[in-house]
N, C-alpha and C. Protein backbone atom coordinates (compact mmCIF):
# COMPACT_ATOMS: atom_id res chain seq x y z
N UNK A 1 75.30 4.63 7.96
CA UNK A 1 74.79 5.52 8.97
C UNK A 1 73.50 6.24 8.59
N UNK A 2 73.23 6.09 7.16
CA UNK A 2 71.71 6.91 7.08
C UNK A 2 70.62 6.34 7.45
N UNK A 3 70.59 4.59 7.48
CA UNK A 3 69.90 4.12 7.94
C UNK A 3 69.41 3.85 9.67
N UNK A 4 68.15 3.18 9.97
CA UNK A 4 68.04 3.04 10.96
C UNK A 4 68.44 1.71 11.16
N UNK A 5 68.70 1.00 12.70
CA UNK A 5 68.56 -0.42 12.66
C UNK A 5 67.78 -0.60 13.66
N UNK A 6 66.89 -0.10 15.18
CA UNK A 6 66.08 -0.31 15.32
C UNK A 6 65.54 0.91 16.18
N UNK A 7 65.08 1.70 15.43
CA UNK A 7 64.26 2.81 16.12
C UNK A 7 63.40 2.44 17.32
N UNK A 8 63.60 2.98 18.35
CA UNK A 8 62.90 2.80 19.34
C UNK A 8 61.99 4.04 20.05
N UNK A 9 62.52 5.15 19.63
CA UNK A 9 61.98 6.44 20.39
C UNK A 9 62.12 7.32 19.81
N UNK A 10 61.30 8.62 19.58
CA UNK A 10 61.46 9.79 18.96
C UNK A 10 61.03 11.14 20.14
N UNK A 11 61.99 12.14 19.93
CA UNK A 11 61.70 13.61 20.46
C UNK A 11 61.74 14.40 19.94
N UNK A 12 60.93 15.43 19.99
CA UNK A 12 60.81 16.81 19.21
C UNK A 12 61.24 18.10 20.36
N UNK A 13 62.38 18.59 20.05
CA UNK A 13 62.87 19.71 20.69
C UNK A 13 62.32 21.25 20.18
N UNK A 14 62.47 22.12 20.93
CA UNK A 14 61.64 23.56 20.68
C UNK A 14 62.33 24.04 19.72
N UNK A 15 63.86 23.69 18.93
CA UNK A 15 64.55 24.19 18.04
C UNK A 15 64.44 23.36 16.91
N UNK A 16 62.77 22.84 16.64
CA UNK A 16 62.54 22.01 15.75
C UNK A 16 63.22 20.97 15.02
N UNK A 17 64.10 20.22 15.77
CA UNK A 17 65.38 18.87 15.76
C UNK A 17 64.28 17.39 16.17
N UNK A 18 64.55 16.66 15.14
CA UNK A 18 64.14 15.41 15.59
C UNK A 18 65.11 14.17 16.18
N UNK A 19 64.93 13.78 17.17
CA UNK A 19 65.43 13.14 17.55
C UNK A 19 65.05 11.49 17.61
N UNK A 20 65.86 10.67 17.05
CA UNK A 20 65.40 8.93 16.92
C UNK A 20 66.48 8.21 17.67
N UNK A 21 65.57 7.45 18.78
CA UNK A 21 66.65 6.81 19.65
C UNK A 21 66.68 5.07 18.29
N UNK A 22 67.79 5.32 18.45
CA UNK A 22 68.33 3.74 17.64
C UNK A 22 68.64 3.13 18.53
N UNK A 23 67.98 1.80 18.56
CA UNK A 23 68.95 0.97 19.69
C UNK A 23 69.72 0.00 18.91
N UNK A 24 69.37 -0.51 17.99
CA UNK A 24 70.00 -1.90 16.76
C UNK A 24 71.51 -1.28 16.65
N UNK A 25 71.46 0.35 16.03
CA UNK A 25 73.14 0.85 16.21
C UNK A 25 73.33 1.63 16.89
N UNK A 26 72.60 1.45 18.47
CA UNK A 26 73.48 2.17 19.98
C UNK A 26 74.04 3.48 19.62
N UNK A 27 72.90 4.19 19.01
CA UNK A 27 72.67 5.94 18.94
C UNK A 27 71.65 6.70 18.97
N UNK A 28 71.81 7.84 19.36
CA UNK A 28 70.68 8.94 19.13
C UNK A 28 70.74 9.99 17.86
N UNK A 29 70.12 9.07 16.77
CA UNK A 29 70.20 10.38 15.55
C UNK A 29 69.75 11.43 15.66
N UNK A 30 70.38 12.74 15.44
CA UNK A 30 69.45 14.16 14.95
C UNK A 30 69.03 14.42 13.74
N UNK A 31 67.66 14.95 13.46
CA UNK A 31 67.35 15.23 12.21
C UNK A 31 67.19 17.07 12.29
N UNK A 32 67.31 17.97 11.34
CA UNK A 32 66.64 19.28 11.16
C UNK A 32 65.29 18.75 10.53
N UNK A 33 64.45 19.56 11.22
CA UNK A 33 63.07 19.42 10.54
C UNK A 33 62.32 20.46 10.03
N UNK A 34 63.14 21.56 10.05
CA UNK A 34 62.57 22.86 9.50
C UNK A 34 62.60 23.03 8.15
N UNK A 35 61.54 23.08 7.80
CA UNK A 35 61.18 22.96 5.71
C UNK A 35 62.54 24.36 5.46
N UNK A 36 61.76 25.14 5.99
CA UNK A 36 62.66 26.80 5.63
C UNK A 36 64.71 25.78 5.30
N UNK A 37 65.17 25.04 6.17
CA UNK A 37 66.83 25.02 5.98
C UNK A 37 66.79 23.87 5.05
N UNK A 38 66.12 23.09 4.94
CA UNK A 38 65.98 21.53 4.02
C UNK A 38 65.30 22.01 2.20
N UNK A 39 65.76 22.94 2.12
CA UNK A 39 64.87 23.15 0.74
C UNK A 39 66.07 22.73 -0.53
């Protein structure tokens, strides 16, 4: 699951979350993208 299998789309929400549409494994990953919680 950490991997991708075929990224197709990305969104950036106002609560700084990335979003990657996968279509290869038929999901929408979330990422945190805020440096400040990922340290």
């Amino acid at each position: 699951p950490d991997q991708l299998g075929c990224p197709t789309g990305i969104l950036f929400d106002r609560h700084e979350n990335l979003y990657v549409v996968d279509w290869g494994n038929n999901r929408v990953q979330k990422f945190d993208i805020d440096p400040d919680k990922n340290c």
